[in-house]
Structures are given as structure tokens and as C-alpha cells.
PDB file of N, CA and C in Angstrom:
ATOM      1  N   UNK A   1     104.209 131.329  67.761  1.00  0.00           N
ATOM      2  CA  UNK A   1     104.760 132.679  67.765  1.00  0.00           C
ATOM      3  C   UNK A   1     103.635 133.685  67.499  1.00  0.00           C
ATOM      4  N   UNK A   2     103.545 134.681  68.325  1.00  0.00           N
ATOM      5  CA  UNK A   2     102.464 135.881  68.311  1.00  0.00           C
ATOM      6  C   UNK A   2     103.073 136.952  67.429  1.00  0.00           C
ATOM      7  N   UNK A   3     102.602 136.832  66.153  1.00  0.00           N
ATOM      8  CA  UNK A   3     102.677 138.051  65.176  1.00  0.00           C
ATOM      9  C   UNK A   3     101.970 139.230  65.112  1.00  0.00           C
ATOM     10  N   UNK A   4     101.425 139.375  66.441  1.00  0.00           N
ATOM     11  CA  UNK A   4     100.539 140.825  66.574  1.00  0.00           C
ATOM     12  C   UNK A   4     101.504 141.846  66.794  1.00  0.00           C
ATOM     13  N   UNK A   5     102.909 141.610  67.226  1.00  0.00           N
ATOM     14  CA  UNK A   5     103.500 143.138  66.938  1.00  0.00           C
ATOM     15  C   UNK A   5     104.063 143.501  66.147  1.00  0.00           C
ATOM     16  N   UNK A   6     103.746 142.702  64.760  1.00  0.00           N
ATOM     17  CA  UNK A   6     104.137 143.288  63.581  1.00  0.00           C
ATOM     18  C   UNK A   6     102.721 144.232  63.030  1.00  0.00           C
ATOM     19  N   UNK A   7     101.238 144.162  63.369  1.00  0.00           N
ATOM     20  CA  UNK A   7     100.484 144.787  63.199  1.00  0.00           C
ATOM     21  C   UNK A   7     100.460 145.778  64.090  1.00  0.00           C
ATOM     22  N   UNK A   8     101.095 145.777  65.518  1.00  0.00           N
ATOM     23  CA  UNK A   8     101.121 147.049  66.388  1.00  0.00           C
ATOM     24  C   UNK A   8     102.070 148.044  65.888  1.00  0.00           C
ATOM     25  N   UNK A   9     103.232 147.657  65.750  1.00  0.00           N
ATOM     26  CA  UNK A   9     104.803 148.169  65.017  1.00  0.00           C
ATOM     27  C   UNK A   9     104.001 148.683  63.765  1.00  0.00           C
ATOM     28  N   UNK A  10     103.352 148.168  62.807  1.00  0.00           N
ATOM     29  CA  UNK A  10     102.924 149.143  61.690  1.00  0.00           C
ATOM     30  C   UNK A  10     101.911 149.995  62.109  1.00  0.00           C
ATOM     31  N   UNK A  11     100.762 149.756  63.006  1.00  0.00           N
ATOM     32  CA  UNK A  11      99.354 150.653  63.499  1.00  0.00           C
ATOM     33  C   UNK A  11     100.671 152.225  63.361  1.00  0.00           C
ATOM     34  N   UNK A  12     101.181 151.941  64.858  1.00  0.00           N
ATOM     35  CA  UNK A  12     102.244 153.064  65.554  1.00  0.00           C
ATOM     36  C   UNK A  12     102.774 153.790  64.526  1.00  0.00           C
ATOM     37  N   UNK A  13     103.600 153.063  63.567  1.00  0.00           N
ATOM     38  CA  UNK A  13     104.542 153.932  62.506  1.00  0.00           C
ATOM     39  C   UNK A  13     103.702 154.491  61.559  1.00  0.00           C
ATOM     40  N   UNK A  14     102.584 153.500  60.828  1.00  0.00           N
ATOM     41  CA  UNK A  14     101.420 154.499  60.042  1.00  0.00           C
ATOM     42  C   UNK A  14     101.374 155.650  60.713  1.00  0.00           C
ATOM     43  N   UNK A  15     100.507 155.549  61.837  1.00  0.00           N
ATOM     44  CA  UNK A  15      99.954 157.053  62.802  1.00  0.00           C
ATOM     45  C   UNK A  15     100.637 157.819  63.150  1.00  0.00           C
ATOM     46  N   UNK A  16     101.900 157.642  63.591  1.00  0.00           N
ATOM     47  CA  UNK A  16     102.565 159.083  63.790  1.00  0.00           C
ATOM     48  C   UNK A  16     103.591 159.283  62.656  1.00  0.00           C
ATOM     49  N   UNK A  17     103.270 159.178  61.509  1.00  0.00           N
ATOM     50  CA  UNK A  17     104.002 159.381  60.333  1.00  0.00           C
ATOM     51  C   UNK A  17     103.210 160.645  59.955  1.00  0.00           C
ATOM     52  N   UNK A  18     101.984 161.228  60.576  1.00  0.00           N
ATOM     53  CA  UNK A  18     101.305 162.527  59.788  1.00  0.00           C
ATOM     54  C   UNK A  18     102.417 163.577  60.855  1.00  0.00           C
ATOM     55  N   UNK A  19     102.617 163.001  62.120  1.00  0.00           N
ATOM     56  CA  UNK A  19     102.962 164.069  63.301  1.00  0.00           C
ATOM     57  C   UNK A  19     104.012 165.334  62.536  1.00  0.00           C
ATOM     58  N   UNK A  20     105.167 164.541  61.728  1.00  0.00           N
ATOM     59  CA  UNK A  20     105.981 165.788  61.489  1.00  0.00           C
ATOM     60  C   UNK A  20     105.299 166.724  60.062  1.00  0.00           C
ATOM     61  N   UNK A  21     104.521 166.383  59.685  1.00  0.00           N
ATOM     62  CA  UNK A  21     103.648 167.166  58.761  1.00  0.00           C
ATOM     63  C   UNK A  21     102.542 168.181  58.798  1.00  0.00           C
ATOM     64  N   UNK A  22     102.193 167.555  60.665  1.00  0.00           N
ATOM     65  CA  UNK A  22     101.965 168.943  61.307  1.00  0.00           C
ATOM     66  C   UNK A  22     102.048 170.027  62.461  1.00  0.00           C
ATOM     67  N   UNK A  23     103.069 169.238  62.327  1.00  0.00           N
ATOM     68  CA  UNK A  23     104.469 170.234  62.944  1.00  0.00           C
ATOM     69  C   UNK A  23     104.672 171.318  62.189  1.00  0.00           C
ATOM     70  N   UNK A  24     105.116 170.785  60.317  1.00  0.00           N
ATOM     71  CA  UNK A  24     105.602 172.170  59.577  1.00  0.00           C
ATOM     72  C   UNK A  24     104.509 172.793  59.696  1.00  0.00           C
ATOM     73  N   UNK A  25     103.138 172.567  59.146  1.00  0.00           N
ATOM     74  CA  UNK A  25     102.367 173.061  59.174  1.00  0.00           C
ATOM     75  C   UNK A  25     102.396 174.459  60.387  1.00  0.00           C
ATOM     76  N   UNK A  26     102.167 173.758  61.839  1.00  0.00           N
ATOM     77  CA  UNK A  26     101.897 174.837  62.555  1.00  0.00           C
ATOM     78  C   UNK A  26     103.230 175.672  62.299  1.00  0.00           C
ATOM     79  N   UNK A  27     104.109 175.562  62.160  1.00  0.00           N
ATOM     80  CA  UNK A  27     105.630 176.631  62.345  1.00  0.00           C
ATOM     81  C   UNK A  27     105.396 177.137  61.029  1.00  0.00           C
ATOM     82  N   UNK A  28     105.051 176.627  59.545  1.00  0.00           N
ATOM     83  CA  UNK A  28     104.901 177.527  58.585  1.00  0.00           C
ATOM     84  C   UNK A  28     103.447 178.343  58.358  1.00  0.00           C
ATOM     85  N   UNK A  29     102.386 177.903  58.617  1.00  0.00           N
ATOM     86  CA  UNK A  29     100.966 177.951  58.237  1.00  0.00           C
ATOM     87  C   UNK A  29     100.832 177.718  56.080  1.00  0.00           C
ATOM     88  N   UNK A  30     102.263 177.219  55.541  1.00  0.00           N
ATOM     89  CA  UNK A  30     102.016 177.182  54.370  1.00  0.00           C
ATOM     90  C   UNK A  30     101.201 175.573  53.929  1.00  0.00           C
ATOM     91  N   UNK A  31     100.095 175.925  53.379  1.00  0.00           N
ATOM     92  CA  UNK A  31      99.619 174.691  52.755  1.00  0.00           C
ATOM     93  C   UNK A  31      99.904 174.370  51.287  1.00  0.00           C
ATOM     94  N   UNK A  32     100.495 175.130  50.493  1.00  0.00           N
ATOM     95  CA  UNK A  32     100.393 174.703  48.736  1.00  0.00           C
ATOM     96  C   UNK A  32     100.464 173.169  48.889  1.00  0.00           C
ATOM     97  N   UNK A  33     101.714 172.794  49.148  1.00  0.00           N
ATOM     98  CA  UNK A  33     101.907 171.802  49.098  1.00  0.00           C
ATOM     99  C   UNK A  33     100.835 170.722  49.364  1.00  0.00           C
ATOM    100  N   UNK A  34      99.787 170.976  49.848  1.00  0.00           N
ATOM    101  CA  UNK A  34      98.896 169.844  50.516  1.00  0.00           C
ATOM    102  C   UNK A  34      98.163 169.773  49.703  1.00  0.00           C
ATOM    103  N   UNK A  35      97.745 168.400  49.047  1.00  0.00           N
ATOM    104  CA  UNK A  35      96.268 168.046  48.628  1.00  0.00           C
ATOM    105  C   UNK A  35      95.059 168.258  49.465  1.00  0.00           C
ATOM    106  N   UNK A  36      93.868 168.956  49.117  1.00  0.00           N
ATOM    107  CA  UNK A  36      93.385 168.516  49.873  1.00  0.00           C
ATOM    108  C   UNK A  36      92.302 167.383  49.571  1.00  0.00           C
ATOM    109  N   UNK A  37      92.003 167.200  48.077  1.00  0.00           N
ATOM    110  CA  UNK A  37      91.280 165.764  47.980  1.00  0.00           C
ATOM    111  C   UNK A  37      91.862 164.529  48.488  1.00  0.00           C
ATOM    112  N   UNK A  38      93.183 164.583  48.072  1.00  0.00           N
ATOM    113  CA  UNK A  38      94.028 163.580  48.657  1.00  0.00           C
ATOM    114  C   UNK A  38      93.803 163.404  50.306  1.00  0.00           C
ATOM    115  N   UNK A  39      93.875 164.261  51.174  1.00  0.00           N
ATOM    116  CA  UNK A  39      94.117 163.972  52.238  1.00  0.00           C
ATOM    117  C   UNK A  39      92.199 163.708  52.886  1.00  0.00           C
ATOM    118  N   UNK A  40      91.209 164.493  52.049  1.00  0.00           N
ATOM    119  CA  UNK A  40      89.574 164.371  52.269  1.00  0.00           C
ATOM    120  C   UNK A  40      89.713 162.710  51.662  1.00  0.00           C
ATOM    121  N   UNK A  41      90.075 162.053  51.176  1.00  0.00           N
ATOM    122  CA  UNK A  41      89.733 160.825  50.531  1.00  0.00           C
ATOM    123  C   UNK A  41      90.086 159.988  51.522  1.00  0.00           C
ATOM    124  N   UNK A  42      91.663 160.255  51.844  1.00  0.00           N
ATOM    125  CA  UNK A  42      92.273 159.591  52.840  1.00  0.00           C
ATOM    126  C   UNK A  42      91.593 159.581  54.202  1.00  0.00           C
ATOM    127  N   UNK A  43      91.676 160.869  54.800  1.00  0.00           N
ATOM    128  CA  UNK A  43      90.300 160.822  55.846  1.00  0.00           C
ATOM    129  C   UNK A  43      89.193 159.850  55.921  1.00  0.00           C
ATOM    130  N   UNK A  44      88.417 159.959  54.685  1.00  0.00           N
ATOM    131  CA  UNK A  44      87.165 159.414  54.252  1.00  0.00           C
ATOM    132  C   UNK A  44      87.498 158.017  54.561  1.00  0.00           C
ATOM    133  N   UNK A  45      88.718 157.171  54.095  1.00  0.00           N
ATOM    134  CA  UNK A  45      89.434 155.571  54.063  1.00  0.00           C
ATOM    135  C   UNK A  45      89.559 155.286  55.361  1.00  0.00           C
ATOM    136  N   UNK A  46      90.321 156.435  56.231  1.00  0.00           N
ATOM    137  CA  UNK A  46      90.683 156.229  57.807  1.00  0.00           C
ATOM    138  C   UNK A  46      89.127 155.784  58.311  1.00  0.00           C
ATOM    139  N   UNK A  47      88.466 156.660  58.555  1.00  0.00           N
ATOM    140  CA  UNK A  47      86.804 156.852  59.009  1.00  0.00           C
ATOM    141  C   UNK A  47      86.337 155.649  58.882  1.00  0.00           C
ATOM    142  N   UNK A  48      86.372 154.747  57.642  1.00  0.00           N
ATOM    143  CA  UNK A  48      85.759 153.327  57.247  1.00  0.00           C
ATOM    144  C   UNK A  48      86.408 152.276  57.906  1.00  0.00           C
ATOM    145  N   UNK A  49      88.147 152.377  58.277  1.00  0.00           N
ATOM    146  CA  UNK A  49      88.840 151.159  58.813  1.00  0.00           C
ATOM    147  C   UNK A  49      88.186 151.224  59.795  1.00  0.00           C
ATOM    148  N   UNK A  50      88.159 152.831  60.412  1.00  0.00           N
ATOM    149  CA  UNK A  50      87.808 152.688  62.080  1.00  0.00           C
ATOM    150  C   UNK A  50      86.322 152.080  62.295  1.00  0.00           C
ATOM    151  N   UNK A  51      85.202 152.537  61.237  1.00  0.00           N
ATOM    152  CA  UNK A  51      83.846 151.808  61.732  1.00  0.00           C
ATOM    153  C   UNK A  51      84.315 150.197  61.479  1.00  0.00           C
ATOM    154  N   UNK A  52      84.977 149.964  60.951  1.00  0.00           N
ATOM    155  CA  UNK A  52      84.972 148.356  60.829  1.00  0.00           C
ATOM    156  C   UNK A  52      85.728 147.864  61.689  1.00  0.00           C
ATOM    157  N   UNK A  53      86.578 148.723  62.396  1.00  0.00           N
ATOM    158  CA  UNK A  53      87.450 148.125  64.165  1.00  0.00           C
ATOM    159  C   UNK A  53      86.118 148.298  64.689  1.00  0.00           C
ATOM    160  N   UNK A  54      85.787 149.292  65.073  1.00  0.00           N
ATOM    161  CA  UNK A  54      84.307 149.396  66.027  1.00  0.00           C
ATOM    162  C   UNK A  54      83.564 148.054  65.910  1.00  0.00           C
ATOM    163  N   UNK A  55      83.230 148.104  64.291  1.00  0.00           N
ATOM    164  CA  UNK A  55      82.381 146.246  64.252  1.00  0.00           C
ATOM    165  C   UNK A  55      82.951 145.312  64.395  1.00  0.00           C
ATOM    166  N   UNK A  56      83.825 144.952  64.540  1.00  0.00           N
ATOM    167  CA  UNK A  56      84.479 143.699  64.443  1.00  0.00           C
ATOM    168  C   UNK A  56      84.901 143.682  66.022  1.00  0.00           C
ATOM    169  N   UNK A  57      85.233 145.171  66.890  1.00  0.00           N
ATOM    170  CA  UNK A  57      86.075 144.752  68.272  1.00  0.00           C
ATOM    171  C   UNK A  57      86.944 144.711  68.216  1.00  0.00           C
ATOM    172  N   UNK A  58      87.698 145.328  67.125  1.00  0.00           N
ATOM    173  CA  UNK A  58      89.399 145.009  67.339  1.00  0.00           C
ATOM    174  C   UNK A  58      90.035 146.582  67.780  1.00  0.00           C
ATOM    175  N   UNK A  59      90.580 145.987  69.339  1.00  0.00           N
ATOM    176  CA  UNK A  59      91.509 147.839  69.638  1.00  0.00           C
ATOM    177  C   UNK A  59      92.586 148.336  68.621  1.00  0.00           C
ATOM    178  N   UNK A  60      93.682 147.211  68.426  1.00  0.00           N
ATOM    179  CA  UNK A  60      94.320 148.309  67.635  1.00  0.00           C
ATOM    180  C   UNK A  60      93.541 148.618  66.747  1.00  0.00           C
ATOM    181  N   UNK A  61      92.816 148.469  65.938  1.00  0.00           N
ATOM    182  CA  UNK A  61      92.401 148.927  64.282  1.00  0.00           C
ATOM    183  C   UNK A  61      91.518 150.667  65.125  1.00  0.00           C
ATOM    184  N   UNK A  62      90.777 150.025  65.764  1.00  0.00           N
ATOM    185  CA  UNK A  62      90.010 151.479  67.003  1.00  0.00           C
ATOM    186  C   UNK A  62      91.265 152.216  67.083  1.00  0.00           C
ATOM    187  N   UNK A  63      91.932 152.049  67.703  1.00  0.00           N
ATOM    188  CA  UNK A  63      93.085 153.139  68.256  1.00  0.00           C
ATOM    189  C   UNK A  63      94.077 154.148  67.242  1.00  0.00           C
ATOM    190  N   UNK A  64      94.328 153.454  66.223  1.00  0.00           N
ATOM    191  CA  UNK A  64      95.542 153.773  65.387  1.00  0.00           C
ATOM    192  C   UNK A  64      94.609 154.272  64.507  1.00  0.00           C
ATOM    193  N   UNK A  65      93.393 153.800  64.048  1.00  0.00           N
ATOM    194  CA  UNK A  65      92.213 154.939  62.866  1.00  0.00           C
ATOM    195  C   UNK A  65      91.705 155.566  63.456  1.00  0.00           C
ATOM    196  N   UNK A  66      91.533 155.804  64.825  1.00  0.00           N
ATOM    197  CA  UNK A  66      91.151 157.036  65.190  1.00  0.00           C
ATOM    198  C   UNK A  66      92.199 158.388  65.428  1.00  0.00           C
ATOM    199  N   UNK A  67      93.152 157.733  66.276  1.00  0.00           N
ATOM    200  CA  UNK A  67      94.110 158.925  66.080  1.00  0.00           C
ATOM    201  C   UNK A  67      94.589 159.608  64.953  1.00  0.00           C
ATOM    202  N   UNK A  68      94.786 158.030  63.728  1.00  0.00           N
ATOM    203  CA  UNK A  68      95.048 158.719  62.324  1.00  0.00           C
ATOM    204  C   UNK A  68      94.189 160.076  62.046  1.00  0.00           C
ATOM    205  N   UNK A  69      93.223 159.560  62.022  1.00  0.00           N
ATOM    206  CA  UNK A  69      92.193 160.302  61.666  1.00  0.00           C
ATOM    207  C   UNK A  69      91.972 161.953  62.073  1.00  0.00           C
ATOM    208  N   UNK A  70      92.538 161.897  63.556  1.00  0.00           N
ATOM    209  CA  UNK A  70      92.536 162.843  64.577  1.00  0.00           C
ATOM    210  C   UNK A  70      93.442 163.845  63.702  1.00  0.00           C
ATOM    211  N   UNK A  71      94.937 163.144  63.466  1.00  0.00           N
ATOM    212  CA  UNK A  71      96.082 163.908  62.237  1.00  0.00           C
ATOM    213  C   UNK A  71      95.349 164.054  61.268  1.00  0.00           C
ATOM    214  N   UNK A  72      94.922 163.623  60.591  1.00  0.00           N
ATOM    215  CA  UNK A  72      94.862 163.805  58.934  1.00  0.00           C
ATOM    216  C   UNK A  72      93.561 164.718  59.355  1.00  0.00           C
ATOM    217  N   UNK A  73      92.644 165.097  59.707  1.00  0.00           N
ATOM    218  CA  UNK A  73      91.546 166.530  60.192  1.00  0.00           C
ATOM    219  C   UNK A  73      92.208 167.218  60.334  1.00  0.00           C
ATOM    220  N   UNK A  74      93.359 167.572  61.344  1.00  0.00           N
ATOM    221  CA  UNK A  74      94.227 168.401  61.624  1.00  0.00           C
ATOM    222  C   UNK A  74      94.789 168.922  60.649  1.00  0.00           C
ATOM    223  N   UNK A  75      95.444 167.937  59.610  1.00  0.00           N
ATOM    224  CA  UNK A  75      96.278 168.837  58.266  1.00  0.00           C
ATOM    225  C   UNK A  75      95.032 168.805  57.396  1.00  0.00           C
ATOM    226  N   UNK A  76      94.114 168.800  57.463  1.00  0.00           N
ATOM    227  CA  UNK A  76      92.638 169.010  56.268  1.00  0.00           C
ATOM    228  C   UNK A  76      91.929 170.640  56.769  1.00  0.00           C
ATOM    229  N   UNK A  77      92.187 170.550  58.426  1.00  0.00           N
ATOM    230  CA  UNK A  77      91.999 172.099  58.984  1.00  0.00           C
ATOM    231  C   UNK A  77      92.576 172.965  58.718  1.00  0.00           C
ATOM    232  N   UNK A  78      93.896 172.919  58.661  1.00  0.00           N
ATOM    233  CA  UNK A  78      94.756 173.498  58.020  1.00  0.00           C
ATOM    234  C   UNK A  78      95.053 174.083  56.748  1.00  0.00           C
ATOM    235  N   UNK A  79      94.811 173.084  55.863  1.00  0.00           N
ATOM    236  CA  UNK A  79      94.490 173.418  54.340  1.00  0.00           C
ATOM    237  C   UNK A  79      93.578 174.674  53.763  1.00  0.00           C
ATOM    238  N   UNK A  80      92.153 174.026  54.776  1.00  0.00           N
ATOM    239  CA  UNK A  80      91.348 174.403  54.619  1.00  0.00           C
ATOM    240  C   UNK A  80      91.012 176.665  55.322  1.00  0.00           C
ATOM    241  N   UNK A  81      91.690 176.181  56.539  1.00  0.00           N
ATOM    242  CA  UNK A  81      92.303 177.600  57.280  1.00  0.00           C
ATOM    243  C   UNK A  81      93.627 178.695  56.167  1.00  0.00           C
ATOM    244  N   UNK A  82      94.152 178.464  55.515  1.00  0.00           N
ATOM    245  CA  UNK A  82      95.532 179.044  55.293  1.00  0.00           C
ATOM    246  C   UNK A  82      95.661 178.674  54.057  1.00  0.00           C
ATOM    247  N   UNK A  83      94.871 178.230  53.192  1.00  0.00           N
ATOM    248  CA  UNK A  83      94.647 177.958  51.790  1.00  0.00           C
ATOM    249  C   UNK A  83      94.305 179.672  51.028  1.00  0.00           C
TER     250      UNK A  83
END
């Protein structure tokens, strides 16, 4: 039995779990609510899975930490814009 789409099924649901967070974002421009060490740390964690998909060759780990990554800049731009 191939248990790789229990690691695809989580890549997917991790990564677009930032989407509705910046959604409010763009419709409110309010950030209080946002950490932004929290989300610079988190960034910082995404950035490391993805060099270690890059080394190792593995697509999903490439695909799902980069896009993460792509979100979580997005709400760190944000913060950082409207703070």
C-alpha cells in the first residue's frame, strides 16, 4: 500500500491553510492581530524544509515549502506594510 497521499493530503492542507488569512488581510489591511516574529521564524522553518527538499530531490517537500513560503511573505508583507 502507497502511503504517499497521506503526505500529499497534509503538504496541500498545511499550504493553503495561510490562503484565508490572506484574504482577511487584503479586504481588512488590519494586522494587530499578526505576529510578526512568529510568522519571520516560521518563514525562516519553511525556507530550511524547502533547502532540504532541494537536497534530498523530493517534489512534494519543493512544492508545498515553497508555496508555503510564497503565503507566509505575503502575510509578513503585510504586517510589515499596515503595521
Amino acid at each position: 500500500m502507497n502511503i504517499e497521499w497521506v503526505g500529499s493530503l497534509a503538504a496541500v492542507i498545511t499550504t493553503f491553510c495561510w490562503l484565508p488569512q490572506i484574504v482577511k488581510l487584503m479586504r481588512t489591511r488590519q494586522t494587530a492581530g499578526i505576529s510578526l516574529a512568529s510568522n519571520a521564524f516560521f518563514a525562516t522553518g519553511v525556507a530550511l524544509w524547502l533547502v532540504y527538499g532541494l537536497a534530498i530531490g523530493s517534489l512534494p517537500l519543493i512544492g508545498a515549502n515553497m508555496l508555503t513560503l510564497v503565503f507566509v511573505l505575503i502575510i509578513v508583507g503585510y504586517k510589515l506594510r499596515y503595521s
